[in-house]
PDB file of N, CA and C in Angstrom:
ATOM      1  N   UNK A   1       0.842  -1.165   0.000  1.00  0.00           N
ATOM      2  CA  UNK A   1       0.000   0.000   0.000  1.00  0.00           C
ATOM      3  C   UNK A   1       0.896   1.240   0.000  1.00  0.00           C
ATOM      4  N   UNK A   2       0.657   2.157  -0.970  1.00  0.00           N
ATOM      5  CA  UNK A   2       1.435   3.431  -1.049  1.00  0.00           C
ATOM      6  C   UNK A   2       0.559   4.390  -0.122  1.00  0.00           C
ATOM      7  N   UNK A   3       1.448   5.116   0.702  1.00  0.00           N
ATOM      8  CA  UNK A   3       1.168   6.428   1.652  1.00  0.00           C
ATOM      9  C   UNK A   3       1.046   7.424   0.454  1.00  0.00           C
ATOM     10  N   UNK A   4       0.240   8.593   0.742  1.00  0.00           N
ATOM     11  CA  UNK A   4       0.053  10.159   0.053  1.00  0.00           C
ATOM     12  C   UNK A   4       0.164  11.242   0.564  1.00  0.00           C
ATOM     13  N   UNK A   5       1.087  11.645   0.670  1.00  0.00           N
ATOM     14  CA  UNK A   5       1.490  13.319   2.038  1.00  0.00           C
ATOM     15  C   UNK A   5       1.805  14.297   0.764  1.00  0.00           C
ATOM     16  N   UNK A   6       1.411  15.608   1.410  1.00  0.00           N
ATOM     17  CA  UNK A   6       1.809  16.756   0.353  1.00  0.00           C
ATOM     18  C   UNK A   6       3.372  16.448   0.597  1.00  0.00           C
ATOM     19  N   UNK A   7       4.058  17.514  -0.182  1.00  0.00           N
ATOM     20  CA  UNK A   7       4.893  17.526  -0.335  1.00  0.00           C
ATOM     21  C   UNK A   7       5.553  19.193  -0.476  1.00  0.00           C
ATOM     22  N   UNK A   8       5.629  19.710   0.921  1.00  0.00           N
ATOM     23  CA  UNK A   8       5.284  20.892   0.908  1.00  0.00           C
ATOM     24  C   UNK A   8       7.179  21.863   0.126  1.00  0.00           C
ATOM     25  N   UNK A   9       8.100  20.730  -0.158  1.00  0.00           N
ATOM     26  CA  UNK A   9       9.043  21.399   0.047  1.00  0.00           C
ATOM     27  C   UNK A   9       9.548  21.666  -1.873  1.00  0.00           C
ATOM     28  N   UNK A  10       8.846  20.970  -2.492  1.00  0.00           N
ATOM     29  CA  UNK A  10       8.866  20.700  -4.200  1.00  0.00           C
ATOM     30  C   UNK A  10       7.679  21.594  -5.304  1.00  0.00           C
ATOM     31  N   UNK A  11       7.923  22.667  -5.796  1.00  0.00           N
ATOM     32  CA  UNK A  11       6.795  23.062  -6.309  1.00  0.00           C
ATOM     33  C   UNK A  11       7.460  23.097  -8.019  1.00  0.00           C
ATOM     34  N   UNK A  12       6.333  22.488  -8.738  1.00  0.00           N
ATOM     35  CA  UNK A  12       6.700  22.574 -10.328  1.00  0.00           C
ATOM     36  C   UNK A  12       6.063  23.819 -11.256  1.00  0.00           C
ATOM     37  N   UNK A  13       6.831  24.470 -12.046  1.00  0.00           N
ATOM     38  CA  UNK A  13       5.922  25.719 -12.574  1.00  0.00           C
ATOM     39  C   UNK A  13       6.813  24.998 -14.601  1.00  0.00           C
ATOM     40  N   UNK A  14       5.739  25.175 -15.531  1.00  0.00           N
ATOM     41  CA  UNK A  14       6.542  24.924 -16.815  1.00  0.00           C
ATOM     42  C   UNK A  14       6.040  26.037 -17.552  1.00  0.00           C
ATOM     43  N   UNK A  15       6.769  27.025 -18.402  1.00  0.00           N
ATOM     44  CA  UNK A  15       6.596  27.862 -18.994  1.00  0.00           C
ATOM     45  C   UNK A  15       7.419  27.694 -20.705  1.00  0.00           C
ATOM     46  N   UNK A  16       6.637  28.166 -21.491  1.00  0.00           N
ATOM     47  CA  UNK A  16       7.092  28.114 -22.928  1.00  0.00           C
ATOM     48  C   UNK A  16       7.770  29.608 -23.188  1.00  0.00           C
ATOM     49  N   UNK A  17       8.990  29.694 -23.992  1.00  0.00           N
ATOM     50  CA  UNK A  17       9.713  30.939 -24.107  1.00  0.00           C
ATOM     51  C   UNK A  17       8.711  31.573 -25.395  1.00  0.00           C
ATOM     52  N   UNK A  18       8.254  32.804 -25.154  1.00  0.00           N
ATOM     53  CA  UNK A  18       7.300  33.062 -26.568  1.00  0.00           C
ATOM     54  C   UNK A  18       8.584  33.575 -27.910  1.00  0.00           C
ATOM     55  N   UNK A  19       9.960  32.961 -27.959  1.00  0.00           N
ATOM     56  CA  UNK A  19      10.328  33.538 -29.060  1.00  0.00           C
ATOM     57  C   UNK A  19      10.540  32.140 -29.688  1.00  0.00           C
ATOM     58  N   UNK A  20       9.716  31.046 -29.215  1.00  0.00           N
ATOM     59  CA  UNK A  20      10.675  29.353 -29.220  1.00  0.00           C
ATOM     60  C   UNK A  20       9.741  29.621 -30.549  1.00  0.00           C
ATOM     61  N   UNK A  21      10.345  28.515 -31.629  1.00  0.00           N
ATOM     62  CA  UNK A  21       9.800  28.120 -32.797  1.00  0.00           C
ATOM     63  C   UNK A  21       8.857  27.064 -32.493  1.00  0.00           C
ATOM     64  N   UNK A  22       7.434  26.922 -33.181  1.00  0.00           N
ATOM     65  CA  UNK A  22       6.739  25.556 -32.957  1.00  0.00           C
ATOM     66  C   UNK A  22       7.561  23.950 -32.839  1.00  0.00           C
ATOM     67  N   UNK A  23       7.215  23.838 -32.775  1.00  0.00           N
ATOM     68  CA  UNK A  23       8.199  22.117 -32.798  1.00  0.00           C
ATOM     69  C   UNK A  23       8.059  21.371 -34.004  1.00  0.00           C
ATOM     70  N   UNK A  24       9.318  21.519 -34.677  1.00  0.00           N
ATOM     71  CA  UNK A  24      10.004  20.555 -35.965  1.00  0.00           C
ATOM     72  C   UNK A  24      10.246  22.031 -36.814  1.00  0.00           C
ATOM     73  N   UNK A  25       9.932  23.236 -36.227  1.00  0.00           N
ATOM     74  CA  UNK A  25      10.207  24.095 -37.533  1.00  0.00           C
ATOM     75  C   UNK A  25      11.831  25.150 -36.568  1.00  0.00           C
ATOM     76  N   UNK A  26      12.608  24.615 -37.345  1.00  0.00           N
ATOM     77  CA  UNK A  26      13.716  25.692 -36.995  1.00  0.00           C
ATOM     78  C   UNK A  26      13.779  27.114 -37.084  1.00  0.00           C
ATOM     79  N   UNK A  27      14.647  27.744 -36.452  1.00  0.00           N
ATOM     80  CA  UNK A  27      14.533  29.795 -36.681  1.00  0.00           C
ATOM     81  C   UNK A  27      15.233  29.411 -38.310  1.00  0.00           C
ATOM     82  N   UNK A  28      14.876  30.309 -38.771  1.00  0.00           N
ATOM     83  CA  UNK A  28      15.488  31.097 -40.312  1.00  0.00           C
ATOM     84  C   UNK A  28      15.678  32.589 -39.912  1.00  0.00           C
ATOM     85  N   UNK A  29      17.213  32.624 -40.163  1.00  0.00           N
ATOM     86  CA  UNK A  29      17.884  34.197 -39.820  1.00  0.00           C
ATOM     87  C   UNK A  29      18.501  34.568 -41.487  1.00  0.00           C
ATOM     88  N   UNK A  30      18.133  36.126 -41.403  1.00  0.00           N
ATOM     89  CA  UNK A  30      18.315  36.198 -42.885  1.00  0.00           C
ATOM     90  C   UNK A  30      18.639  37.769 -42.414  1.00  0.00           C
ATOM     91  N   UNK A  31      19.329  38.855 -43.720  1.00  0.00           N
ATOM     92  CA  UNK A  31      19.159  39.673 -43.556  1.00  0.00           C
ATOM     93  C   UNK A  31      18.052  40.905 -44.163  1.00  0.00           C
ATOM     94  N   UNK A  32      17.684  41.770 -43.663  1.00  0.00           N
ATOM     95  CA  UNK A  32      16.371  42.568 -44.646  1.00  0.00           C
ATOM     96  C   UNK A  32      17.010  43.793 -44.521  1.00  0.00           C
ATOM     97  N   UNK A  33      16.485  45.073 -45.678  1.00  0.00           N
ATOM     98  CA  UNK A  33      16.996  46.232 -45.576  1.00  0.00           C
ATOM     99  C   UNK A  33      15.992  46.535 -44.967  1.00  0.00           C
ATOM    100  N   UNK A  34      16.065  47.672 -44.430  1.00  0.00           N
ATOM    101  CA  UNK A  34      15.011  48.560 -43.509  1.00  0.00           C
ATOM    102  C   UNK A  34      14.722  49.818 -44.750  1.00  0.00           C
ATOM    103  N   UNK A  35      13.761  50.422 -44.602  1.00  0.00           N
ATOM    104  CA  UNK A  35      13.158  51.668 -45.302  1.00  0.00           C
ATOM    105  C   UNK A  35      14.293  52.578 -45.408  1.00  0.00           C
ATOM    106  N   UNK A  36      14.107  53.632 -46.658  1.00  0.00           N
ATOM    107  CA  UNK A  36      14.935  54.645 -46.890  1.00  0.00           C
ATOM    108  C   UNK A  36      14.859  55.661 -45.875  1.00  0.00           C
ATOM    109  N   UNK A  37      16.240  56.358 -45.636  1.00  0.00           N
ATOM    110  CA  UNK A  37      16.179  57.341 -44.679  1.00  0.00           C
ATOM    111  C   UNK A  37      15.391  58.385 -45.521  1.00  0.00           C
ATOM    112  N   UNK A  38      15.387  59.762 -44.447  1.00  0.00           N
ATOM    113  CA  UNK A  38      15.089  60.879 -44.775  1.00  0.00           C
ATOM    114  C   UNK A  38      16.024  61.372 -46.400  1.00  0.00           C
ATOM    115  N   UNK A  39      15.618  62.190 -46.870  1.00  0.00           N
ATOM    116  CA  UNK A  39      16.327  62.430 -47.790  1.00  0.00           C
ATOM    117  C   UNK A  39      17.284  64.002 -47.015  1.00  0.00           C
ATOM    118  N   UNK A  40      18.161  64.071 -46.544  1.00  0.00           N
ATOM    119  CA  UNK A  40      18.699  65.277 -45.621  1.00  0.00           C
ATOM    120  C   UNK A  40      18.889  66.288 -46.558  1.00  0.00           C
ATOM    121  N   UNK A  41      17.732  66.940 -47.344  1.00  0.00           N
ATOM    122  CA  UNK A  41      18.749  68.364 -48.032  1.00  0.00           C
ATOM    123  C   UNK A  41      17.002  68.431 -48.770  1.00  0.00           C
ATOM    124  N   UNK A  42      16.917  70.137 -49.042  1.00  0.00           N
ATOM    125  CA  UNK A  42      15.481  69.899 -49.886  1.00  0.00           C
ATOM    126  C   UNK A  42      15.606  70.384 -51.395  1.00  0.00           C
ATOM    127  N   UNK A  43      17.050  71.046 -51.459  1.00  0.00           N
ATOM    128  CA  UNK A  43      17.371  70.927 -52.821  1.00  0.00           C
ATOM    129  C   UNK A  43      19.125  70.754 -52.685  1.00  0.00           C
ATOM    130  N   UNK A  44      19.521  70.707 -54.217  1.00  0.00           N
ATOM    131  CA  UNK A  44      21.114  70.459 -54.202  1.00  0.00           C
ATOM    132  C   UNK A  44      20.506  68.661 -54.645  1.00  0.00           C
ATOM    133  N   UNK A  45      22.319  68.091 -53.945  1.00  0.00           N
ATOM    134  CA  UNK A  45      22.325  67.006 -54.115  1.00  0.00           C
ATOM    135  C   UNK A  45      22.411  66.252 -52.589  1.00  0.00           C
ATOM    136  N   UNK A  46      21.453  65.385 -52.535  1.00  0.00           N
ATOM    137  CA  UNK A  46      21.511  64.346 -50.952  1.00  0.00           C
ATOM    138  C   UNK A  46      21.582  63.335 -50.760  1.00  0.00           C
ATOM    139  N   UNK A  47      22.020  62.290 -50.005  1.00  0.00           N
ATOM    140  CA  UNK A  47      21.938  61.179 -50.254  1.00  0.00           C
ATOM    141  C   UNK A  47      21.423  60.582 -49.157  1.00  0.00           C
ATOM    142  N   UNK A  48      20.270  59.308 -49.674  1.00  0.00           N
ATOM    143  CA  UNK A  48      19.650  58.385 -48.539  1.00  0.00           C
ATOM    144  C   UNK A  48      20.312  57.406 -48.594  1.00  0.00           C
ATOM    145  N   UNK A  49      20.024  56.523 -47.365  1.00  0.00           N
ATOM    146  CA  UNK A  49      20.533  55.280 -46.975  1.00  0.00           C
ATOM    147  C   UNK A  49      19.322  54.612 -46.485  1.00  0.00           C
ATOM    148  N   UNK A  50      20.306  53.380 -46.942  1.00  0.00           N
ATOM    149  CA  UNK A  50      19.132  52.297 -46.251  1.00  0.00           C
ATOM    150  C   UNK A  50      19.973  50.954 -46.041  1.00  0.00           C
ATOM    151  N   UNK A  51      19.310  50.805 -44.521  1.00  0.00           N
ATOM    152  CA  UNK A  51      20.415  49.646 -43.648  1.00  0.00           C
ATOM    153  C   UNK A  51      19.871  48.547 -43.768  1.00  0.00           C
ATOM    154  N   UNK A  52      21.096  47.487 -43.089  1.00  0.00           N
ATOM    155  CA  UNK A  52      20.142  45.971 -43.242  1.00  0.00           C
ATOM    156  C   UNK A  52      20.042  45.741 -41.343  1.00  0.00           C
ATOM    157  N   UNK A  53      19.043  44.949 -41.316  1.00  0.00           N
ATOM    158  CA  UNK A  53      18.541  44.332 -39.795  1.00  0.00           C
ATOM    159  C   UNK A  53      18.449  42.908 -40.481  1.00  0.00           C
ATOM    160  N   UNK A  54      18.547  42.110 -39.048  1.00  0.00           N
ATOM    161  CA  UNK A  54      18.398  40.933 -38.864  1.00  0.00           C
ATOM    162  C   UNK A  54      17.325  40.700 -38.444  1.00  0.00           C
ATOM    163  N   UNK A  55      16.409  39.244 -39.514  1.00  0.00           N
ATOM    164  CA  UNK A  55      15.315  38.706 -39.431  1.00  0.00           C
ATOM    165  C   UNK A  55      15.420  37.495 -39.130  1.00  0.00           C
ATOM    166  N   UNK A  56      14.187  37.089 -37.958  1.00  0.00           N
ATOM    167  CA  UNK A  56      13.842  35.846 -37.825  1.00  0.00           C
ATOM    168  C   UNK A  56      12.392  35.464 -39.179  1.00  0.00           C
ATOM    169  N   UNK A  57      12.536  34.536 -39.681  1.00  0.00           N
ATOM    170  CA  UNK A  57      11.061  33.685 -40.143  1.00  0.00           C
ATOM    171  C   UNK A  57       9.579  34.422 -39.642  1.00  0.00           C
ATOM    172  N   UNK A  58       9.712  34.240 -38.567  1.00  0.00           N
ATOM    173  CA  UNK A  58       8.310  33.774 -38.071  1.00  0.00           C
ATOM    174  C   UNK A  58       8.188  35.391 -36.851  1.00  0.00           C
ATOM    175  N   UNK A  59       9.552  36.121 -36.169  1.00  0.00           N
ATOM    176  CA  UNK A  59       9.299  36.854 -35.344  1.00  0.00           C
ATOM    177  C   UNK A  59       9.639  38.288 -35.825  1.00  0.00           C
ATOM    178  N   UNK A  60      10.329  38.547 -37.009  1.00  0.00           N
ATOM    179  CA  UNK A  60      10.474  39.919 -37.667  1.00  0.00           C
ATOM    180  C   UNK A  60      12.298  40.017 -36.899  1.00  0.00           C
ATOM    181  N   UNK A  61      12.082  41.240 -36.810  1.00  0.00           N
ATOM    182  CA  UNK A  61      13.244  41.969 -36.263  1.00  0.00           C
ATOM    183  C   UNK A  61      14.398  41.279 -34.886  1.00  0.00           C
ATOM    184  N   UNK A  62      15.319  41.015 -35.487  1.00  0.00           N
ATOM    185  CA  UNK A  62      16.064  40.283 -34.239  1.00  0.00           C
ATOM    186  C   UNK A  62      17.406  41.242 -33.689  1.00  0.00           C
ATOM    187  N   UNK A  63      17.988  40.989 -33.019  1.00  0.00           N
ATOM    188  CA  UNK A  63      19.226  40.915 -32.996  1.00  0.00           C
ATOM    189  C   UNK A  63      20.303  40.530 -33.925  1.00  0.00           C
ATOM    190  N   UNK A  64      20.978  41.390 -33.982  1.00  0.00           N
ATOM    191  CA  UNK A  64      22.182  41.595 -35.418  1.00  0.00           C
ATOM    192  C   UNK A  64      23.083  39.883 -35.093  1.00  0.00           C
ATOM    193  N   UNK A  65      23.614  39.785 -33.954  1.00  0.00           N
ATOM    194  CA  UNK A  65      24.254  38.575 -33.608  1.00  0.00           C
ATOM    195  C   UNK A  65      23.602  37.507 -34.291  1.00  0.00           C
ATOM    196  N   UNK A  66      22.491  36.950 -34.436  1.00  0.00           N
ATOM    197  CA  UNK A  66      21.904  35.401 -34.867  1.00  0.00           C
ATOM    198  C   UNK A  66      22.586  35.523 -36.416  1.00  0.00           C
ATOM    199  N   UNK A  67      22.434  37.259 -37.185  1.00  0.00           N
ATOM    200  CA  UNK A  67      23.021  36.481 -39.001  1.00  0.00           C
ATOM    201  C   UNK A  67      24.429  36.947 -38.689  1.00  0.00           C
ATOM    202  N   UNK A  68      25.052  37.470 -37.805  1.00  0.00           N
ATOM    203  CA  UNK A  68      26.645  37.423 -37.904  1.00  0.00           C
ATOM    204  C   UNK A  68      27.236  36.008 -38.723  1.00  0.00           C
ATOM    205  N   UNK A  69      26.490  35.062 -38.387  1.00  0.00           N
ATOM    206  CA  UNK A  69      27.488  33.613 -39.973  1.00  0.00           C
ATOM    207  C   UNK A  69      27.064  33.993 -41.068  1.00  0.00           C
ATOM    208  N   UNK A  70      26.201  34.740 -41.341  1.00  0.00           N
ATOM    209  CA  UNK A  70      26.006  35.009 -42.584  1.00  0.00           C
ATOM    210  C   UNK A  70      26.557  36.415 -43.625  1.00  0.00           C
ATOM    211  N   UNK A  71      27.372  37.582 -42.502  1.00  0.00           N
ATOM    212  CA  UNK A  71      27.661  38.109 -43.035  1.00  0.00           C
ATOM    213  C   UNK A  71      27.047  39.755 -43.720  1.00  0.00           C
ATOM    214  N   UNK A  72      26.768  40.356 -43.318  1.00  0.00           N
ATOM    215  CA  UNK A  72      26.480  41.259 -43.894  1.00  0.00           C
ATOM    216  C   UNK A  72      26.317  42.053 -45.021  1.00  0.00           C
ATOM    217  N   UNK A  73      25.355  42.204 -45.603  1.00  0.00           N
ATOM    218  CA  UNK A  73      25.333  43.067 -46.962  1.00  0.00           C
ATOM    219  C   UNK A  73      25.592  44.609 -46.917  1.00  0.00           C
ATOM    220  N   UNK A  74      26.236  45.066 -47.724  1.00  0.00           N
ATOM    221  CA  UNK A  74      26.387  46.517 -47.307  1.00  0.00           C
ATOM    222  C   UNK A  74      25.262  47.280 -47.538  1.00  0.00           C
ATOM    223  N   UNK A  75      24.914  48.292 -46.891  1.00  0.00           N
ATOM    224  CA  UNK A  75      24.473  49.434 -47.066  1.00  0.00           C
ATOM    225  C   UNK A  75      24.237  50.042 -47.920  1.00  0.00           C
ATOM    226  N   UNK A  76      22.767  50.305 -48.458  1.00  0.00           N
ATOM    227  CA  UNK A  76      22.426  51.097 -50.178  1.00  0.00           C
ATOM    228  C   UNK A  76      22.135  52.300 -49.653  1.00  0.00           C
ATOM    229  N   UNK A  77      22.874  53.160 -50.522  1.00  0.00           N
ATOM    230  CA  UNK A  77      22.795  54.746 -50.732  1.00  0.00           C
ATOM    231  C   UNK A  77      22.163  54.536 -52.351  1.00  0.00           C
ATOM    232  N   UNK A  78      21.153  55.850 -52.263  1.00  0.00           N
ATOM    233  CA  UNK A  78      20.832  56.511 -53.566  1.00  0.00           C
ATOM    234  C   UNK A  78      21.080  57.954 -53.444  1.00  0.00           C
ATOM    235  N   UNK A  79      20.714  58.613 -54.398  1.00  0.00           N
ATOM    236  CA  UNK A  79      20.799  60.556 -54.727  1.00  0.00           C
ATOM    237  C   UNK A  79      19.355  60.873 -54.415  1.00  0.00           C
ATOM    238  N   UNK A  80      19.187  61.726 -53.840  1.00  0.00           N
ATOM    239  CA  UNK A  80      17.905  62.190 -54.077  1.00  0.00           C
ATOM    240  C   UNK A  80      17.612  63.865 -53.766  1.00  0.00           C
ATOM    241  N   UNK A  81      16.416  64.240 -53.945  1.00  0.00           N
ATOM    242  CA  UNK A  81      16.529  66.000 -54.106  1.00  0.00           C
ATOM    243  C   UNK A  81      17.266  67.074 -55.079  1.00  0.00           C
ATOM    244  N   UNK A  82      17.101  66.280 -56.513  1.00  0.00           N
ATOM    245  CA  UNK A  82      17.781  66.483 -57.584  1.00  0.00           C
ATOM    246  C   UNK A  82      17.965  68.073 -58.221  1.00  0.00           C
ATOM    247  N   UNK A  83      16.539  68.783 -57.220  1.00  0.00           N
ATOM    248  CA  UNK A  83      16.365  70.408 -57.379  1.00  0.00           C
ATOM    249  C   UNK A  83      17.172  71.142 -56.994  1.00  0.00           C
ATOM    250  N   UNK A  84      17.729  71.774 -58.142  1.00  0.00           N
ATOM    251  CA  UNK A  84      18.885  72.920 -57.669  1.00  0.00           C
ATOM    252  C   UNK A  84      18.194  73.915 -56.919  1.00  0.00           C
ATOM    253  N   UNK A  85      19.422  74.552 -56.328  1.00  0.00           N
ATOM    254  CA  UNK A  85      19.002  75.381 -55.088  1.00  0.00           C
ATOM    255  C   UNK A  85      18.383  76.862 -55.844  1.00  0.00           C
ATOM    256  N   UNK A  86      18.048  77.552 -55.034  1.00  0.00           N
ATOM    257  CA  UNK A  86      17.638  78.646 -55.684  1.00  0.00           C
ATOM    258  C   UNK A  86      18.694  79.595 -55.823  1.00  0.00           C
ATOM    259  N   UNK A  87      19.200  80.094 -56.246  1.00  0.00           N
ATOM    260  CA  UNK A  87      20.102  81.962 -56.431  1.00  0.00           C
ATOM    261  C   UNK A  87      19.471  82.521 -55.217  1.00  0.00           C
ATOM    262  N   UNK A  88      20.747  83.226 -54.585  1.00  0.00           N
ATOM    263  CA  UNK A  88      20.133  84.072 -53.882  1.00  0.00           C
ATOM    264  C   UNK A  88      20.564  86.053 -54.060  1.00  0.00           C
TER     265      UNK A  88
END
């Protein structure tokens, strides 16, 4: 015959991490450019940029560290604000 006493000194709590991937599907880290900057100048010549961030699959925006094996793409600049300035 088995005895049954609490067991006041053992308590169990299980929690799921909300960045974990479902189960059987791995993270996919990739890199994405982010939107063009401001264009800094309202006439003349200016130039925008636009950076890359690190993506998860399934959670968007990560931390730069997870695609460090993959390396970085550089940085796109274009011209923009092609209107010459006025005479003054």
């Amino acid at each position: 015959m088995l005895f049954y006493e609490n067991n006041p000194g053992l308590y169990y709590e299980y929690t799921i991490h909300q960045e974990a991937s479902p189960p059987g599907m791995a993270s996919e880290f990739s890199w994405a450019y982010g939107a063009w900057t401001e264009c800094p100048v309202t006439c003349g010549r200016g130039i925008q940029k636009q950076t890359v961030h690190c993506t998860e699959r399934l959670h968007g925006t990560v931390d730069s560290r997870y695609c460090e094996f993959l390396g970085p793409p550089e940085d796109r600049q274009r011209i923009c604000s092609r209107e010459p300035c006025p005479a003054m």
